[in-house]
PDB file of N, CA and C in Angstrom:
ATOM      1  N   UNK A   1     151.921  81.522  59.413  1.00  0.00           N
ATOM      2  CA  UNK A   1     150.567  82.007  59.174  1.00  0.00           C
ATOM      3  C   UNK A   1     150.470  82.493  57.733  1.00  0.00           C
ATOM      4  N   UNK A   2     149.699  82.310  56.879  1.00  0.00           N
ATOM      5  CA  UNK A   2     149.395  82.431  55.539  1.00  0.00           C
ATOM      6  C   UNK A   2     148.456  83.487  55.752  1.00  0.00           C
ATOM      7  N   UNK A   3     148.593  85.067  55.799  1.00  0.00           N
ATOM      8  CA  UNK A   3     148.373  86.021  55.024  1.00  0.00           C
ATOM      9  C   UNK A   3     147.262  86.399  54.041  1.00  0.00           C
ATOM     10  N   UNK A   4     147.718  85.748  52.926  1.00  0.00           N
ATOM     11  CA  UNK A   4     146.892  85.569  51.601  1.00  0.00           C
ATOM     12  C   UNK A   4     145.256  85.583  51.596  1.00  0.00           C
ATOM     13  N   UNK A   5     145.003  84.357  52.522  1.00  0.00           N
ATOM     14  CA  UNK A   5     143.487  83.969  52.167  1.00  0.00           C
ATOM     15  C   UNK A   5     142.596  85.360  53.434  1.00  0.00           C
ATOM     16  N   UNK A   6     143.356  86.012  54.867  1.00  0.00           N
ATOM     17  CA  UNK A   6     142.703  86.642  55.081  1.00  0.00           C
ATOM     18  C   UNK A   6     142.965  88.401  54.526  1.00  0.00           C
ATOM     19  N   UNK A   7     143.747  88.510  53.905  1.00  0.00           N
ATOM     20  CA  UNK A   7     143.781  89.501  53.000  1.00  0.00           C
ATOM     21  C   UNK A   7     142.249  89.599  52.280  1.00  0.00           C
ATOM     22  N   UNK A   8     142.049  88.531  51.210  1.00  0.00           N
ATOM     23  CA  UNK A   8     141.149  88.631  50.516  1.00  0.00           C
ATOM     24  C   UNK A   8     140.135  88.854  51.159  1.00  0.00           C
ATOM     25  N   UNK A   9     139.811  87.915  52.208  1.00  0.00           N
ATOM     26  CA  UNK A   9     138.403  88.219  52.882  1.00  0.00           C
ATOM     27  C   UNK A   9     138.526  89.778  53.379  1.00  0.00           C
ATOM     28  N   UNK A  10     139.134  90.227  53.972  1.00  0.00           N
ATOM     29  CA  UNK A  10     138.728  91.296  54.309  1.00  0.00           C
ATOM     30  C   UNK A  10     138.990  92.434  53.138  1.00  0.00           C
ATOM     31  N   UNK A  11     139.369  92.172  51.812  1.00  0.00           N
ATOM     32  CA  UNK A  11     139.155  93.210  50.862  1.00  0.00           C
ATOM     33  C   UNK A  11     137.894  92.777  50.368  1.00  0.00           C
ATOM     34  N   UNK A  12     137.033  91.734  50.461  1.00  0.00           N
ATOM     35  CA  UNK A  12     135.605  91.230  50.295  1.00  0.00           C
ATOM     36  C   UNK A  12     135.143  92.025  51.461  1.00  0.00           C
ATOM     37  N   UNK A  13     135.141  92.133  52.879  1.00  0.00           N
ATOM     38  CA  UNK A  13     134.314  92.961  53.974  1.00  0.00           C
ATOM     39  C   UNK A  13     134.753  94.055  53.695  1.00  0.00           C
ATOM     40  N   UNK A  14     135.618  94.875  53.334  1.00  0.00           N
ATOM     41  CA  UNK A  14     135.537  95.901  52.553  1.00  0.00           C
ATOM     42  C   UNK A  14     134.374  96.798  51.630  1.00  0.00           C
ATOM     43  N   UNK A  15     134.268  95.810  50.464  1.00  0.00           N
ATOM     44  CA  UNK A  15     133.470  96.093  49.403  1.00  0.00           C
ATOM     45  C   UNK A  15     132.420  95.762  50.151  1.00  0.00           C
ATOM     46  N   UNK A  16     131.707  95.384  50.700  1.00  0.00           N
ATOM     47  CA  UNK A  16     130.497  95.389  51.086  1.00  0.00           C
ATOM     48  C   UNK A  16     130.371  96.188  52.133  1.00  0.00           C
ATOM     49  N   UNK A  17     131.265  96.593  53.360  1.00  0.00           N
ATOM     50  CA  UNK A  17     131.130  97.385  53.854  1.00  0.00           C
ATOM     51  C   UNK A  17     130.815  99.066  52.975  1.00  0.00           C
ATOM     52  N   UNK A  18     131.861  98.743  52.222  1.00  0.00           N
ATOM     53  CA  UNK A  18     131.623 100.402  51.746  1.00  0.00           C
ATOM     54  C   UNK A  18     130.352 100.560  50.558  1.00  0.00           C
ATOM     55  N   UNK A  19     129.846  99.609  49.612  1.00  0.00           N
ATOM     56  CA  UNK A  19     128.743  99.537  49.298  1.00  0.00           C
ATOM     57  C   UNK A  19     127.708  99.932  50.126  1.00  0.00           C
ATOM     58  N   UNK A  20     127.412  99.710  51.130  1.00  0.00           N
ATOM     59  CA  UNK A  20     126.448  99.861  52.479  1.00  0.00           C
ATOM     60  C   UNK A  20     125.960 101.490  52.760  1.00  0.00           C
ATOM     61  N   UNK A  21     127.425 102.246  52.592  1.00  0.00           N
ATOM     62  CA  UNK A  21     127.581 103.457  52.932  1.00  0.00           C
ATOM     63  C   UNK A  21     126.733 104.706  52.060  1.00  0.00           C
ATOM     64  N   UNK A  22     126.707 105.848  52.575  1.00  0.00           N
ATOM     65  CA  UNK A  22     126.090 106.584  51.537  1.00  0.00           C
ATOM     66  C   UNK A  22     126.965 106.914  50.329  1.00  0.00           C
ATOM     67  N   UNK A  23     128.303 106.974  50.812  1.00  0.00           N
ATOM     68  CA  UNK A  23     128.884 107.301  49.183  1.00  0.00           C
ATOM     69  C   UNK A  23     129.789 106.076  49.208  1.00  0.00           C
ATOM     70  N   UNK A  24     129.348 105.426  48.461  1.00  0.00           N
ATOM     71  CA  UNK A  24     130.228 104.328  48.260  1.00  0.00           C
ATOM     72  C   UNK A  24     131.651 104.150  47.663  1.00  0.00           C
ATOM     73  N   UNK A  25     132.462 104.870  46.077  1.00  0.00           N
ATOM     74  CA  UNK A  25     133.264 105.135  45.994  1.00  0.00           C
ATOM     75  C   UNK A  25     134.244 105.911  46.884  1.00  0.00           C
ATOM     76  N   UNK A  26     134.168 107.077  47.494  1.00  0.00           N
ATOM     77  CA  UNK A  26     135.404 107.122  48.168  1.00  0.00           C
ATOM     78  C   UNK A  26     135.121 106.426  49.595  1.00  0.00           C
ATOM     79  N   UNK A  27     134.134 106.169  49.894  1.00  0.00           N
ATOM     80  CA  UNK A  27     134.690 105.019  50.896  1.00  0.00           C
ATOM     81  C   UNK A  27     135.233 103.745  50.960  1.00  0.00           C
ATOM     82  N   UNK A  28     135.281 103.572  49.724  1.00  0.00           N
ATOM     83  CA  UNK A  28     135.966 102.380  49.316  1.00  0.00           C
ATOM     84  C   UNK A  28     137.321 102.846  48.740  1.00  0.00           C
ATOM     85  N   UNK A  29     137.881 103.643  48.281  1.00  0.00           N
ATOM     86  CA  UNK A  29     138.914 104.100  48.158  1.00  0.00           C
ATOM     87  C   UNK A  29     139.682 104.599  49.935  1.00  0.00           C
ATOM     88  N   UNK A  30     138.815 104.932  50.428  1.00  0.00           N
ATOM     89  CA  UNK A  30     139.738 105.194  51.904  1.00  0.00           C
ATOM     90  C   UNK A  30     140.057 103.485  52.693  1.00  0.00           C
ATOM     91  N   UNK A  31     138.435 102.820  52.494  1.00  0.00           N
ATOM     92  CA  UNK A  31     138.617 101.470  53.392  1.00  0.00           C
ATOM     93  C   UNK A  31     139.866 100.567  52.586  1.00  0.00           C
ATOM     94  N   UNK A  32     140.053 100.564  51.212  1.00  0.00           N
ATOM     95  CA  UNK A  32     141.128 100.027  50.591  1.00  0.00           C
ATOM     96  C   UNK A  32     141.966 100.148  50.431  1.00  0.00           C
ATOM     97  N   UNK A  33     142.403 101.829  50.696  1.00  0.00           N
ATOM     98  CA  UNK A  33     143.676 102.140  51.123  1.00  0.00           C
ATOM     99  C   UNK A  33     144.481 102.202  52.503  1.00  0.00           C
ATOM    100  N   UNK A  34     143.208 101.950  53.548  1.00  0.00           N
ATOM    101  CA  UNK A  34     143.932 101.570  54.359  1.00  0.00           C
ATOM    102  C   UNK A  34     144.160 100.313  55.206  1.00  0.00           C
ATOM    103  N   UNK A  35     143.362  99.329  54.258  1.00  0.00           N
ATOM    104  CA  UNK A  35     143.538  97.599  54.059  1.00  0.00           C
ATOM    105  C   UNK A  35     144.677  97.674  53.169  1.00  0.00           C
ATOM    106  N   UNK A  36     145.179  97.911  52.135  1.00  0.00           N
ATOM    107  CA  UNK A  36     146.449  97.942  51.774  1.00  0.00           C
ATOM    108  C   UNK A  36     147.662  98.159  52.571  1.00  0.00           C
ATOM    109  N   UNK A  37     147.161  99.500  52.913  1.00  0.00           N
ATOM    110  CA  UNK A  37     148.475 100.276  53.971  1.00  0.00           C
ATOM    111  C   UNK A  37     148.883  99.034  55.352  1.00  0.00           C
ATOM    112  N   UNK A  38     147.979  98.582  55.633  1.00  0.00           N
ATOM    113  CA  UNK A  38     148.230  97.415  57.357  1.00  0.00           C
ATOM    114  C   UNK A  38     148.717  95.989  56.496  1.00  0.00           C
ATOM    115  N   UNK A  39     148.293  96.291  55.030  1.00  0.00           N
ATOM    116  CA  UNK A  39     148.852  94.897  54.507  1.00  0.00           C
ATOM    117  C   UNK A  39     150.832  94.782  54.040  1.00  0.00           C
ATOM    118  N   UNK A  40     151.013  96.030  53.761  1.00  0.00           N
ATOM    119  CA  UNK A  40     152.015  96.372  53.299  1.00  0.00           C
ATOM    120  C   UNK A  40     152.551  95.956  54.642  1.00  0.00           C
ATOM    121  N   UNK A  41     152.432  96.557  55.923  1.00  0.00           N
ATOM    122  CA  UNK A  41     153.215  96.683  57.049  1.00  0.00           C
ATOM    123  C   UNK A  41     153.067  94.967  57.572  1.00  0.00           C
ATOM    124  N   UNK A  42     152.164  94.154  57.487  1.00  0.00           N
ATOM    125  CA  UNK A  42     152.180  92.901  57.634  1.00  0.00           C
ATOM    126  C   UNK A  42     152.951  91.915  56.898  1.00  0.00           C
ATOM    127  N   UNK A  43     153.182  92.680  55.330  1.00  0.00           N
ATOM    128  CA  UNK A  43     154.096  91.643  54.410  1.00  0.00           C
ATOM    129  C   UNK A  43     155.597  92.048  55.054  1.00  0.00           C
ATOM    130  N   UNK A  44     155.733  93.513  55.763  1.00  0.00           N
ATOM    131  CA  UNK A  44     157.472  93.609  56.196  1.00  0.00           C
ATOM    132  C   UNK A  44     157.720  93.414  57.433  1.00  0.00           C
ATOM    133  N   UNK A  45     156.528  92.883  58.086  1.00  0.00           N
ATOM    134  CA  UNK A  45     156.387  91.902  59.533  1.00  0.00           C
ATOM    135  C   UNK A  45     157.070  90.379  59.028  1.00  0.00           C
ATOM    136  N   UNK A  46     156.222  89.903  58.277  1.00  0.00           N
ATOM    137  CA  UNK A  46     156.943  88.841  57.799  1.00  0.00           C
ATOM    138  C   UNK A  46     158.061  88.532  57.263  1.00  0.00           C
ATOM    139  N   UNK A  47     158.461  89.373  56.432  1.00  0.00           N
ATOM    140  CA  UNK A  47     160.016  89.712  56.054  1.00  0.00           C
ATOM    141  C   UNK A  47     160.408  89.423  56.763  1.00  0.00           C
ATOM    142  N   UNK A  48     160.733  90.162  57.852  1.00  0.00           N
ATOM    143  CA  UNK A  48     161.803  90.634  58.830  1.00  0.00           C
ATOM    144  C   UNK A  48     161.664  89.196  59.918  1.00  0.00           C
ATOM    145  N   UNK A  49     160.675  88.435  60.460  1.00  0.00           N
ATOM    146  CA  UNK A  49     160.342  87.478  60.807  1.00  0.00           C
ATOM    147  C   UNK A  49     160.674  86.100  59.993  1.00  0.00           C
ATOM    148  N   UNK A  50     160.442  86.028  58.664  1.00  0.00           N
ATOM    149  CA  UNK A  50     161.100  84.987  58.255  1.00  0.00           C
ATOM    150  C   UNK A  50     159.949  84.400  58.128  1.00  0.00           C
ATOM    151  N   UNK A  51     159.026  84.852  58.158  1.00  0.00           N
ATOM    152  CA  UNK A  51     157.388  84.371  58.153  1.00  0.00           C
ATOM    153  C   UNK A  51     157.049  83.751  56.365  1.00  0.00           C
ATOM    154  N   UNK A  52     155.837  83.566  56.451  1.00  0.00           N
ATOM    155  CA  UNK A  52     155.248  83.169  55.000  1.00  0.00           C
ATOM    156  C   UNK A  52     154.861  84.865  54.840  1.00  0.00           C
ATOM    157  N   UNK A  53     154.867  85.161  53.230  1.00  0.00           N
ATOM    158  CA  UNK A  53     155.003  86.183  52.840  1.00  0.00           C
ATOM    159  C   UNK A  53     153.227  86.078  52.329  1.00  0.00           C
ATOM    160  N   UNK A  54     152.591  87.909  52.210  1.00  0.00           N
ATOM    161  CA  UNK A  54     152.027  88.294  51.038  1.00  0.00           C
ATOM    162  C   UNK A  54     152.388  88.180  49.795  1.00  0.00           C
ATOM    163  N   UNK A  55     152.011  87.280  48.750  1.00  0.00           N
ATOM    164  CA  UNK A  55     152.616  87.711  47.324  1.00  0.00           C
ATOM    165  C   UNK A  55     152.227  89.027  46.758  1.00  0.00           C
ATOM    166  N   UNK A  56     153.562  89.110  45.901  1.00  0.00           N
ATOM    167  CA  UNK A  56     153.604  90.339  45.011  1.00  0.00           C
ATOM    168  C   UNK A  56     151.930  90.645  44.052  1.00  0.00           C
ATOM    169  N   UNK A  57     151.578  89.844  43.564  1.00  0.00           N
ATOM    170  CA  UNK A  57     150.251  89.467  42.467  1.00  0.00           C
ATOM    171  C   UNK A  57     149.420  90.167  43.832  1.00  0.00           C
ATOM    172  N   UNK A  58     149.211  89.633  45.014  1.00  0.00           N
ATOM    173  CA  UNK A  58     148.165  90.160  45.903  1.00  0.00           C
ATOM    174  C   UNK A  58     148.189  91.575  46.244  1.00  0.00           C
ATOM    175  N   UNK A  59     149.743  92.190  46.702  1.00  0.00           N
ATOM    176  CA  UNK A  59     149.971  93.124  46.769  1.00  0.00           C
ATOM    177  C   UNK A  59     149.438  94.196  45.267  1.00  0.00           C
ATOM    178  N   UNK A  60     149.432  94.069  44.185  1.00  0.00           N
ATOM    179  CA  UNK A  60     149.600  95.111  42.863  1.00  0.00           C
ATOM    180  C   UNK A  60     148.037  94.374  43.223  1.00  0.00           C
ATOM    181  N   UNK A  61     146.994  93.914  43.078  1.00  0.00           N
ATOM    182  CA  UNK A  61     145.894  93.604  43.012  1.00  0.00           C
ATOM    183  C   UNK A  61     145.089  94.628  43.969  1.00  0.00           C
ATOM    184  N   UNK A  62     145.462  94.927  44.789  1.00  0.00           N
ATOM    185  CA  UNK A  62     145.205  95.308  46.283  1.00  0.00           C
ATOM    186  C   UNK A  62     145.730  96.952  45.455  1.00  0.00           C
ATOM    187  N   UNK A  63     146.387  97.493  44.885  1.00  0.00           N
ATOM    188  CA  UNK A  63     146.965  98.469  44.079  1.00  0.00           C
ATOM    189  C   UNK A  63     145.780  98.818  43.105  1.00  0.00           C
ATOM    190  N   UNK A  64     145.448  97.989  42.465  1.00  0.00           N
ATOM    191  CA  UNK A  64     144.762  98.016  41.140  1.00  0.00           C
ATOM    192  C   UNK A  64     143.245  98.522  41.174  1.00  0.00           C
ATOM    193  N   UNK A  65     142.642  97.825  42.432  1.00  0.00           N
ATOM    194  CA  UNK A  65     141.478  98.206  42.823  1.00  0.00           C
ATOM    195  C   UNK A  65     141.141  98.878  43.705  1.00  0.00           C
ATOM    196  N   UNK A  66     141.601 100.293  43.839  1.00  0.00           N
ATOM    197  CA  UNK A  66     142.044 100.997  44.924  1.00  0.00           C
ATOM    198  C   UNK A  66     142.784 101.481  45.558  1.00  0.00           C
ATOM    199  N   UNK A  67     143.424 100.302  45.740  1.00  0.00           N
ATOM    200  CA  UNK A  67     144.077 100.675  47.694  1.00  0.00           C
ATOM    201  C   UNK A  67     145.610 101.308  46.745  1.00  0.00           C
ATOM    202  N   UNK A  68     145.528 101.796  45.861  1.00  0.00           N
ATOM    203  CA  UNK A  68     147.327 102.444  46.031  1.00  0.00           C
ATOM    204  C   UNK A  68     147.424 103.621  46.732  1.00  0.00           C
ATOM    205  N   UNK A  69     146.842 104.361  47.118  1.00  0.00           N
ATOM    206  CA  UNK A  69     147.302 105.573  47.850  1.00  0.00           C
ATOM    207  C   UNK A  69     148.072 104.886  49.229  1.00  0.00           C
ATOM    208  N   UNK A  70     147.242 103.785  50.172  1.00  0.00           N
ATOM    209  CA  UNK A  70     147.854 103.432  50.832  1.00  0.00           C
ATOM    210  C   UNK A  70     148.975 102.089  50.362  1.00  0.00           C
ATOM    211  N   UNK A  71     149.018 102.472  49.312  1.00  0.00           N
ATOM    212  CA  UNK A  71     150.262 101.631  49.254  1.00  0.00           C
ATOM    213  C   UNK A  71     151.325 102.000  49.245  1.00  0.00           C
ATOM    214  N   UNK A  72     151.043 103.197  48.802  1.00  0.00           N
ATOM    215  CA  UNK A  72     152.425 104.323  48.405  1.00  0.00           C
ATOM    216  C   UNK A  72     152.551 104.782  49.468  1.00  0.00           C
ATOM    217  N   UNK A  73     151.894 104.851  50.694  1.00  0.00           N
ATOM    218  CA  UNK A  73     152.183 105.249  51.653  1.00  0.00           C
ATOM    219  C   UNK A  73     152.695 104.150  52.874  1.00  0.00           C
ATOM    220  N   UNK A  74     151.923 102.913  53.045  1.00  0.00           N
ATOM    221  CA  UNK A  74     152.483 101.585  53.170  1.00  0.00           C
ATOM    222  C   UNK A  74     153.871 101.563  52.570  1.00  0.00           C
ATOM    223  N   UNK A  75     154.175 101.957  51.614  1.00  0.00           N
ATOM    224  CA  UNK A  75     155.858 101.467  51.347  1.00  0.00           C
ATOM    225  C   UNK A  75     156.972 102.559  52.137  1.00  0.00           C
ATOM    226  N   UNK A  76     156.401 103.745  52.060  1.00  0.00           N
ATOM    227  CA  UNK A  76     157.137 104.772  52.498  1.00  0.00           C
ATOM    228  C   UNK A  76     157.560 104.545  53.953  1.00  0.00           C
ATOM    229  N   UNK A  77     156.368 104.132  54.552  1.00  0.00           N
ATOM    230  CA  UNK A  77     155.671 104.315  56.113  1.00  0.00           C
ATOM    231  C   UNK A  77     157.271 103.261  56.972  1.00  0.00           C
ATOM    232  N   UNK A  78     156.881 102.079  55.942  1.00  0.00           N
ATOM    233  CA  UNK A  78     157.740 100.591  56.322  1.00  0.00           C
ATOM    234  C   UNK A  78     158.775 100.355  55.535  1.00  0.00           C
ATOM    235  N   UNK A  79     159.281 101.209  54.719  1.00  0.00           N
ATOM    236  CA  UNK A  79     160.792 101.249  54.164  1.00  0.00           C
ATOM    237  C   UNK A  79     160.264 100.079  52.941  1.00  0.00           C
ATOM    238  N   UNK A  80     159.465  99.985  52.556  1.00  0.00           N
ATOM    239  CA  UNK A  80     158.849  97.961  51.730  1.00  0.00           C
ATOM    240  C   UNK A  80     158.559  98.245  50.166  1.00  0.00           C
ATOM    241  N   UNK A  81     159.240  97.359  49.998  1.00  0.00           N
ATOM    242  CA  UNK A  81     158.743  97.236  48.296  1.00  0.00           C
ATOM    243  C   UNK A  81     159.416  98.505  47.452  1.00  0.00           C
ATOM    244  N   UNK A  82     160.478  99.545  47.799  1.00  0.00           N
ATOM    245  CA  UNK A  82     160.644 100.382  47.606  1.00  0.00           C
ATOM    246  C   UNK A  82     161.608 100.516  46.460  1.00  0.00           C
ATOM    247  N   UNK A  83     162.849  99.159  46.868  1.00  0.00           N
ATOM    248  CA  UNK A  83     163.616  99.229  45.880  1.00  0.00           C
ATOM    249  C   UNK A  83     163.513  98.077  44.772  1.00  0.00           C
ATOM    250  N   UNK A  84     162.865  97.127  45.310  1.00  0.00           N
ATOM    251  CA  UNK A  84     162.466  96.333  44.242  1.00  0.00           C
ATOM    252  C   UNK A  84     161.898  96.571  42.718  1.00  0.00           C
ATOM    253  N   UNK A  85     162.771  97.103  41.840  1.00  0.00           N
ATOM    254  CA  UNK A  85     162.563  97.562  40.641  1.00  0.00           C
ATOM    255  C   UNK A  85     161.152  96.758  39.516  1.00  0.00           C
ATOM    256  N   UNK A  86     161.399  95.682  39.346  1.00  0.00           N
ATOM    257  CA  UNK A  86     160.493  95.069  38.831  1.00  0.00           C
ATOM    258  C   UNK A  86     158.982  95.391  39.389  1.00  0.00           C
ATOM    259  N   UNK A  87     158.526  94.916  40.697  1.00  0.00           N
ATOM    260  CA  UNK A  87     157.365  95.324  41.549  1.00  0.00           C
ATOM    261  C   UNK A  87     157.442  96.859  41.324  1.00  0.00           C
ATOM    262  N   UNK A  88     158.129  97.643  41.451  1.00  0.00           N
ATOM    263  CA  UNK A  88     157.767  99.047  40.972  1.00  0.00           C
ATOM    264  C   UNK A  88     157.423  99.335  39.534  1.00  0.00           C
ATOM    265  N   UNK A  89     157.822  99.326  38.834  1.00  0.00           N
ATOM    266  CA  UNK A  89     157.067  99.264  37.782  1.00  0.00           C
ATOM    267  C   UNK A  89     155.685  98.525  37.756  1.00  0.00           C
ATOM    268  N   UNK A  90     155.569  97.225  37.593  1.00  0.00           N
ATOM    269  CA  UNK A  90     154.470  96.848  37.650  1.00  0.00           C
ATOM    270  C   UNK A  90     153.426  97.727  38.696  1.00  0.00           C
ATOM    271  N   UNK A  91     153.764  97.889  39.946  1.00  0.00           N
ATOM    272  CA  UNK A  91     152.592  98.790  40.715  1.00  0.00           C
ATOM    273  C   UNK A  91     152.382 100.096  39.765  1.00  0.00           C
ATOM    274  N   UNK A  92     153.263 100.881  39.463  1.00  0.00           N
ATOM    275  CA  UNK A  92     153.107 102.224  38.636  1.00  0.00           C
ATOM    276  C   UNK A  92     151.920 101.961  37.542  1.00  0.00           C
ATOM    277  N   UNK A  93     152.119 100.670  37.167  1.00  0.00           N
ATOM    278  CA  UNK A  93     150.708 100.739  35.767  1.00  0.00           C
ATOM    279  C   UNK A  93     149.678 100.076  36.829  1.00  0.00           C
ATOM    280  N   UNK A  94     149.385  99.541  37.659  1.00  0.00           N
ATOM    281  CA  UNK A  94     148.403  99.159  38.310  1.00  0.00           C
ATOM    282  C   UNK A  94     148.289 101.026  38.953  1.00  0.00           C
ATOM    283  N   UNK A  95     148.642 101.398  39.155  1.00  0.00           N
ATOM    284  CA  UNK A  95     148.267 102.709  39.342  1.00  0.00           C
ATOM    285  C   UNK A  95     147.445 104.086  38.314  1.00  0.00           C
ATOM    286  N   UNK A  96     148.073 103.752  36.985  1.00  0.00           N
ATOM    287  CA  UNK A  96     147.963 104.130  36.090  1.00  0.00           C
ATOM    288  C   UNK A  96     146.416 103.597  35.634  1.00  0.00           C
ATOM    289  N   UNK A  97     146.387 102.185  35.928  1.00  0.00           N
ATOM    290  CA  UNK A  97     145.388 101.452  35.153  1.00  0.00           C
ATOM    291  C   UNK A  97     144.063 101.911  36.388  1.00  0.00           C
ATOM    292  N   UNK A  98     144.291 102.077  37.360  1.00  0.00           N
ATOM    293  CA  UNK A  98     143.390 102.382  38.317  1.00  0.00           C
ATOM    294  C   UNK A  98     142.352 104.105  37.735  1.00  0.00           C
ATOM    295  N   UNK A  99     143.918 104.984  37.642  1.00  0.00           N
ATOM    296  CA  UNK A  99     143.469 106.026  37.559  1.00  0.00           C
ATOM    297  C   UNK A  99     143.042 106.144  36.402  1.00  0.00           C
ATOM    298  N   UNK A 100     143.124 105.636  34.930  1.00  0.00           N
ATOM    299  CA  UNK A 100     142.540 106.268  33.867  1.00  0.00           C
ATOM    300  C   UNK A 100     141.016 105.209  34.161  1.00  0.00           C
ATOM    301  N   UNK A 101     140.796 104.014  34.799  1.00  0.00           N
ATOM    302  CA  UNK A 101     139.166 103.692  34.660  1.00  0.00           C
ATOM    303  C   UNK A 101     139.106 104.609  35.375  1.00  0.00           C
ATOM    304  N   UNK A 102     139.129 104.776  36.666  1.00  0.00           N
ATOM    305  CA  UNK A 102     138.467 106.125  37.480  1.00  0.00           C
ATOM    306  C   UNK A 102     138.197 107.541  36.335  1.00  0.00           C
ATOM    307  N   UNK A 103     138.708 107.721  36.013  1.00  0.00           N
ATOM    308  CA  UNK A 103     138.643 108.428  34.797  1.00  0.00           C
ATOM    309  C   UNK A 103     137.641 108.335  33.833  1.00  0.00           C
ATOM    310  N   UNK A 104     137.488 107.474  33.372  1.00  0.00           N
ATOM    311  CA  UNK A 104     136.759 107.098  31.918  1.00  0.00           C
ATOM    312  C   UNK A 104     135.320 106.831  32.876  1.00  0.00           C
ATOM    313  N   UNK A 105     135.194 106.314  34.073  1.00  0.00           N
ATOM    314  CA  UNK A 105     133.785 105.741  34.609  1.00  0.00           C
ATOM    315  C   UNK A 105     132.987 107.348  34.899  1.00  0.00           C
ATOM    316  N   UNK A 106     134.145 108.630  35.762  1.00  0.00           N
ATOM    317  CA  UNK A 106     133.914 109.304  36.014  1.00  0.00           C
ATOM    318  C   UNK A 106     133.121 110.573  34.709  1.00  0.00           C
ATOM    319  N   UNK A 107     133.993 110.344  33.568  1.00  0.00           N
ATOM    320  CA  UNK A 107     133.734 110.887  32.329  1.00  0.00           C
ATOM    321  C   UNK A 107     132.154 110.433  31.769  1.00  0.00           C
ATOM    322  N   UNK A 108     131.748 108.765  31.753  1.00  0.00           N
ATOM    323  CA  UNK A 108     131.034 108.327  30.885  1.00  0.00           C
ATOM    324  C   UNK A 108     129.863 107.787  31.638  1.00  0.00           C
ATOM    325  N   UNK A 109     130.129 108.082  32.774  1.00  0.00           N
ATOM    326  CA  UNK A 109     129.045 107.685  34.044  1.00  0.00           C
ATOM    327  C   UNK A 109     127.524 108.650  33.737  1.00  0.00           C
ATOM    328  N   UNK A 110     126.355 107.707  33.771  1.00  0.00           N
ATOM    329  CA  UNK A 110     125.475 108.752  33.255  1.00  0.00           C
ATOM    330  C   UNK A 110     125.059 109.422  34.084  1.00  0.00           C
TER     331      UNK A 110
END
């Protein structure tokens, strides 16, 4: 089962779900972090299964626009992605890069 393509769709029913809402930013920060978090635990379903994987690029993407709280908690939760040095770094600036726009939108937002 390929992963990938319903990942996306539902980080697309996401964003429109939480657009919909009265506050749209942190509900999209909760609905994306915890579409991350069930994604994390689905990529170490597959692992462990021998399955077709989530890629890494989907995973830090899924990071970038949101969802890292549950990612960081997705990794903790499922032992995943934890020691993989390379993917850690890279998530850390998708984290970084998350939090300083949140930042700058929050600062310059009129």
């Amino acid at each position: 089962m390929n992963l990938n393509p319903l990942c996306y769709f539902l980080l697309v029913f996401t964003a429109v779900g939480s657009a919909l809402l009265p506050h749209p930013l942190p509900t999209w920060f909760v609905l994306a972090s915890v579409l991350t978090m069930i994604i994390y635990g689905a990529d170490k379903l597959a692992a462990r299964k021998a399955w077709r994987r989530v890629p890494e690029s989907t995973l830090l993407l899924f990071g970038v626009v949101g969802g890292w709280p549950g990612a960081i908690l997705g990794q903790q939760l499922f032992r995943h992605k934890t020691q993989k040095q390379p993917f850690r770094t890279y998530f850390m600036i998708t984290v970084v890069v998350n939090v300083v726009v949140l930042l700058a939108a929050w600062r310059f937002w009129p």
